[in-house]
Protein backbone atom coordinates (compact mmCIF):
# COMPACT_ATOMS: atom_id res chain seq x y z
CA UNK A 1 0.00 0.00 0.00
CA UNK A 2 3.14 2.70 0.54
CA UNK A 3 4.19 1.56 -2.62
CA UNK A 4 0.93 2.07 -4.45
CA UNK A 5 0.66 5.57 -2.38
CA UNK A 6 3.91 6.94 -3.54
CA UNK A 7 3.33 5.89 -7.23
CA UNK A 8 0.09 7.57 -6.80
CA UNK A 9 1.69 10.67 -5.39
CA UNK A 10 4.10 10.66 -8.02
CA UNK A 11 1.70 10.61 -10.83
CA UNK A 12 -0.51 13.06 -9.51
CA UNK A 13 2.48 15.67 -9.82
CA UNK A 14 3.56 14.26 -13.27
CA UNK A 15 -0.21 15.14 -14.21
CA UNK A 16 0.06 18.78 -13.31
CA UNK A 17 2.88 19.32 -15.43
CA UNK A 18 1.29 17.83 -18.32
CA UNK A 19 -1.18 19.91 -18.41
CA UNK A 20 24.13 28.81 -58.96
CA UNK A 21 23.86 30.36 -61.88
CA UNK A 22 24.02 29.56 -64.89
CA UNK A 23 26.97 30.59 -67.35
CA UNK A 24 27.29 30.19 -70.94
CA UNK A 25 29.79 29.96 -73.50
CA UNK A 26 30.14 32.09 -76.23
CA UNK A 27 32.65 30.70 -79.00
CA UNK A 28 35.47 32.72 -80.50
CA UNK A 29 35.01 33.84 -84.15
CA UNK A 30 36.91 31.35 -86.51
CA UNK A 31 39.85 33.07 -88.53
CA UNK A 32 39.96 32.11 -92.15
CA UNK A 33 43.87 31.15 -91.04
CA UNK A 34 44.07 27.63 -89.37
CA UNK A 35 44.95 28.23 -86.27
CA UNK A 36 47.90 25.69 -85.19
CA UNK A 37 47.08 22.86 -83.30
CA UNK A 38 49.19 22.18 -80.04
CA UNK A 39 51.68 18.64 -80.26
CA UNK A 40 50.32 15.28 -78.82
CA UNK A 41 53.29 15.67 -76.58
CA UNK A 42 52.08 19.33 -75.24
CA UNK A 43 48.70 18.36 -75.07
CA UNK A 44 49.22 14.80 -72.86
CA UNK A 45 51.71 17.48 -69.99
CA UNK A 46 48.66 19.70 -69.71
CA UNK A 47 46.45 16.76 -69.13
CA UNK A 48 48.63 15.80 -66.84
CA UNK A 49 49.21 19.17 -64.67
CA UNK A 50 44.91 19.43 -64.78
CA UNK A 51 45.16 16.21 -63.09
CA UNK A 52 47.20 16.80 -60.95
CA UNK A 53 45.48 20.22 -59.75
CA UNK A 54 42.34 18.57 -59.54
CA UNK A 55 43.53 15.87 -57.08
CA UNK A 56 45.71 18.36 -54.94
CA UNK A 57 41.99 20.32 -55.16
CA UNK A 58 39.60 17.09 -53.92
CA UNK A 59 42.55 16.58 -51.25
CA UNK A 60 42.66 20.62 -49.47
CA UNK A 61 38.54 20.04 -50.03
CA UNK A 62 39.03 16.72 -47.65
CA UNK A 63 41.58 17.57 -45.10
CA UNK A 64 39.45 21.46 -44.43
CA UNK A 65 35.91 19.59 -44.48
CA UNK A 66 34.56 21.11 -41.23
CA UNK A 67 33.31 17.67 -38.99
CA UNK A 68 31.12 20.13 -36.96
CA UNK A 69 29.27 21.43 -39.92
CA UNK A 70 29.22 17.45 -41.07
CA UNK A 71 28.09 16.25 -37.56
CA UNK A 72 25.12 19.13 -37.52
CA UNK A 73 23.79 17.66 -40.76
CA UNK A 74 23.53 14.38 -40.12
CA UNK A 75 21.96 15.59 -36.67
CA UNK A 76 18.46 16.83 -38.49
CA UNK A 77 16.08 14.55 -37.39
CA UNK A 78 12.61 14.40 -38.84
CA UNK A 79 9.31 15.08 -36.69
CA UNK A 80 7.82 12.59 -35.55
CA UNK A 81 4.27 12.70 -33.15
CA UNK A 82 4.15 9.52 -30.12
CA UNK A 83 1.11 8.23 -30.89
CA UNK A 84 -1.44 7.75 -27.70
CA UNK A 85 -1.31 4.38 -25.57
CA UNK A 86 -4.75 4.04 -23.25
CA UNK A 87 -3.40 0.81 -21.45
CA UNK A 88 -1.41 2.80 -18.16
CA UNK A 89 -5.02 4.53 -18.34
CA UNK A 90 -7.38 1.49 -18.39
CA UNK A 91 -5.03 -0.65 -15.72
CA UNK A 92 -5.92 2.46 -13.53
CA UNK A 93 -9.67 1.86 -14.33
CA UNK A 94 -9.49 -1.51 -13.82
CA UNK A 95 -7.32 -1.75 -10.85
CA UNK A 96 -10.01 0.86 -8.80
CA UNK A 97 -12.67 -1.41 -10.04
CA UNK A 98 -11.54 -4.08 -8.48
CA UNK A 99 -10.38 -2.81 -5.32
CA UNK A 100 -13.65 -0.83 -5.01
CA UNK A 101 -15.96 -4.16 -6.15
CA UNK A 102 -13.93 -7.11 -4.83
CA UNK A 103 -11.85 -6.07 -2.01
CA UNK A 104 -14.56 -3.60 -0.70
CA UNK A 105 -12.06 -0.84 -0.86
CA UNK A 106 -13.40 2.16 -1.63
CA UNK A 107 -11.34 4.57 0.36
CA UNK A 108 -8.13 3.16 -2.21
CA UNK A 109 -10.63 2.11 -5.23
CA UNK A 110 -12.14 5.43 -6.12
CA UNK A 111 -9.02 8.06 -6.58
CA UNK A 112 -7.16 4.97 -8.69
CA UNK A 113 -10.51 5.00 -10.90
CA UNK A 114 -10.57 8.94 -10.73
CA UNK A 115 -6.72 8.63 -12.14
CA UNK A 116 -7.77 6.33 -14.61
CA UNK A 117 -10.31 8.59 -16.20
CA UNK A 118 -7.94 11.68 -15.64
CA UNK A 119 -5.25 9.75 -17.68
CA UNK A 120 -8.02 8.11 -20.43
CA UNK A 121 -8.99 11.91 -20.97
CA UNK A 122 -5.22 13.46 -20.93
CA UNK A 123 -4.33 10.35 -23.31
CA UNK A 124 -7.11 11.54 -26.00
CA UNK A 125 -5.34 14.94 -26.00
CA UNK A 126 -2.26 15.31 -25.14
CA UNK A 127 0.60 14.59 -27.56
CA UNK A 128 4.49 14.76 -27.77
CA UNK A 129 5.98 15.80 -30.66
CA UNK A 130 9.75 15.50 -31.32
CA UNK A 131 10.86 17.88 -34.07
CA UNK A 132 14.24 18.31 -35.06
CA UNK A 133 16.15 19.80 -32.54
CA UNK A 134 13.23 19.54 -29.55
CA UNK A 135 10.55 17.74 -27.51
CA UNK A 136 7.59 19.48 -27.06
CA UNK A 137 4.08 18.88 -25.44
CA UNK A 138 1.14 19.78 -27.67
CA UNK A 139 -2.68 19.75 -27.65
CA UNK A 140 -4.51 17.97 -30.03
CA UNK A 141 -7.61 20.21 -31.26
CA UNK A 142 -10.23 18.90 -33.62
CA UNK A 143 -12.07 20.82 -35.95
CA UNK A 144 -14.69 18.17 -37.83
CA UNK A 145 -13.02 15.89 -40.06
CA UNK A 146 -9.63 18.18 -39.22
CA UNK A 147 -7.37 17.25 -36.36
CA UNK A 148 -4.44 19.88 -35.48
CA UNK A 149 -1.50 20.06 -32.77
CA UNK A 150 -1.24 23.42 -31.05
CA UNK A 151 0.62 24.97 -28.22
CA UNK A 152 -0.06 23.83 -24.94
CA UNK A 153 0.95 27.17 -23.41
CA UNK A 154 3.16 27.46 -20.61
CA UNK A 155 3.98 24.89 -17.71
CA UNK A 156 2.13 26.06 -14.87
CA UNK A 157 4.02 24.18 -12.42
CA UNK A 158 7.52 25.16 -13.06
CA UNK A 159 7.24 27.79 -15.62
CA UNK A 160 8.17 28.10 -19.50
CA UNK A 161 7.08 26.83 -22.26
CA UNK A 162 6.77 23.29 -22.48
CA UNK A 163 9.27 22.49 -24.96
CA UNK A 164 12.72 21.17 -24.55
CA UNK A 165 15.81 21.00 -26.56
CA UNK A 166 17.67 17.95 -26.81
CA UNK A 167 21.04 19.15 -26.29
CA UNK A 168 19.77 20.78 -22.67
CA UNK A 169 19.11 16.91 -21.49
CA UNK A 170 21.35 15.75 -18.94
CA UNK A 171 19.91 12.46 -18.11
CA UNK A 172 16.14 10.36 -18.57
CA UNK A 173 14.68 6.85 -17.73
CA UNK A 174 11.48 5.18 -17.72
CA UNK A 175 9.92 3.79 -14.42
CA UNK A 176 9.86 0.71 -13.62
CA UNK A 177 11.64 -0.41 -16.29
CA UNK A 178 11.36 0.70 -19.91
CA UNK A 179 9.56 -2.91 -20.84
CA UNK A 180 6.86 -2.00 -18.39
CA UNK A 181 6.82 1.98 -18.64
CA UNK A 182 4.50 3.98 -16.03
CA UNK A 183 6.30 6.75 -15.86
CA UNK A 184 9.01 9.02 -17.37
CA UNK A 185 11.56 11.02 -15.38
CA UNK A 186 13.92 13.50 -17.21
CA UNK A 187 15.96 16.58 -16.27
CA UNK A 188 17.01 19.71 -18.44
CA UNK A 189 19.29 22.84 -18.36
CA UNK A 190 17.01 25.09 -20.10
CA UNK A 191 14.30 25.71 -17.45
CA UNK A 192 17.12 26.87 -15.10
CA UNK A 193 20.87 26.01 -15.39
CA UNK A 194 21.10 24.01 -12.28
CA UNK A 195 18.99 21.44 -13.56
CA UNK A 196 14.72 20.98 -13.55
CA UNK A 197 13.24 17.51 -13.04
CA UNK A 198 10.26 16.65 -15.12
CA UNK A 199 7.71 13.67 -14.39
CA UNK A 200 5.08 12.70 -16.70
CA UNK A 201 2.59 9.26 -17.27
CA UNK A 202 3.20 7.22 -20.27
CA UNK A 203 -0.05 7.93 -22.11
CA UNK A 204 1.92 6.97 -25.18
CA UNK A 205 3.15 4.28 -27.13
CA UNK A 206 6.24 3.39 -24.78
CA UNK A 207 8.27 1.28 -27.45
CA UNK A 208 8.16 4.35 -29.52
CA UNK A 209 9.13 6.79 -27.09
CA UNK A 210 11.93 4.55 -25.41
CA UNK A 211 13.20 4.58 -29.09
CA UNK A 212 13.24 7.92 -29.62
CA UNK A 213 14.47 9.46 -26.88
CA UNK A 214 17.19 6.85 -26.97
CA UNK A 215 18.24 8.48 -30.17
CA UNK A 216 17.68 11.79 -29.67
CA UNK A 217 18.06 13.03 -26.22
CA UNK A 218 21.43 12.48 -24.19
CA UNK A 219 21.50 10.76 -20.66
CA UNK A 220 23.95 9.41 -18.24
CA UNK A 221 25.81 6.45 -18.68
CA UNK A 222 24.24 3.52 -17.36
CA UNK A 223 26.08 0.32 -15.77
């Protein structure tokens, strides 16, 4: 029961926080005088020293190739939207059900089925979005047939807006274990310098998240 209690605790914080151009050639005029034709011999040593200058050119271009500029290109990552997950939400439901029907609890059985529904409603909503350089929390607004992400405003809870850039991660892990995630801790530089701890629910698809944030945002080493 402390164990359910802190979970519980836990997630009810994580909640809060959730909510170029082109150049042409113009030929010489032809002389009536035939213009004298360079030897085979002259010919084959300017082949040669165009060679030459065009390897000595593809090796400067090689040895000054800037790996930063190199390293920030092949660091463009497409966007990509977690798509929702209702099982944390329903094994909430479930589990106050049954502690509320079979064990007689309802002092225990009711705010686990209260979670539940908060979660089942956050988890038809609420969606993270990892663009290319950050993670952010977005609302999902319908309009008829017409479904679009918007800004979910600031965090209320800690302040700023609730977007993240990868490269202000220090560390992340999923709770209990990332084949069985409840919960998502992670802590970034960009809220303040000394570090801000974020919780939130895994309302999402967990595979897909572990995945992404495994390639994307940087954490500590683990043993």
């Amino acid at each position: 029961m402390k164990l359910l209690t802190a979970i519980m605790s836990v997630m009810a914080a994580s909640m809060l926080q959730l909510s170029s151009a082109f150049t042409s050639v113009i030929p010489e005029p032809t002389s009536m005088i035939p213009s004298r034709q360079p030897s085979l011999s002259l010919r084959n040593m300017r082949a040669r020293r165009s060679g030459g200058a065009s390897s000595l050119s593809m090796l400067g271009n090689f040895f000054n190739s800037d790996p930063k500029k190199a390293a920030v290109s092949k660091a463009k990552y497409e966007t990509v939207v977690v798509p929702p997950d209702f099982r944390l939400a329903a094994g909430f439901v479930a589990g106050g059900a049954a502690l509320c029907l079979a064990a007689n609890n309802y002092a225990a059985g009711v705010p686990i089925g209260l979670i539940g529904a908060f979660l089942a409603l956050q988890t038809t909503r609420v969606r993270f979005e990892f663009d290319a350089d950050s993670l952010e929390v977005k609302i999902l607004k319908k309009d008829g047939d017409a479904e679009t992400l918007a800004d979910s405003g600031d965090n209320f809870a800690v302040g700023g807006a609730n977007r993240w850039k990868y490269d202000t991660f220090t560390n992340w892990e999923m709770y209990p274990s990332p084949s069985l995630p409840i919960l998502v801790y992670f802590k970034e530089t960009q809220t303040i310098p000394e570090g801000q701890i974020h919780f939130f629910p895994v309302i999402m698809n967990g595979r897909k998240l572990y995945e992404i944030m495994e390639e994307r945002c940087p954490r500590l080493p683990r043993d």
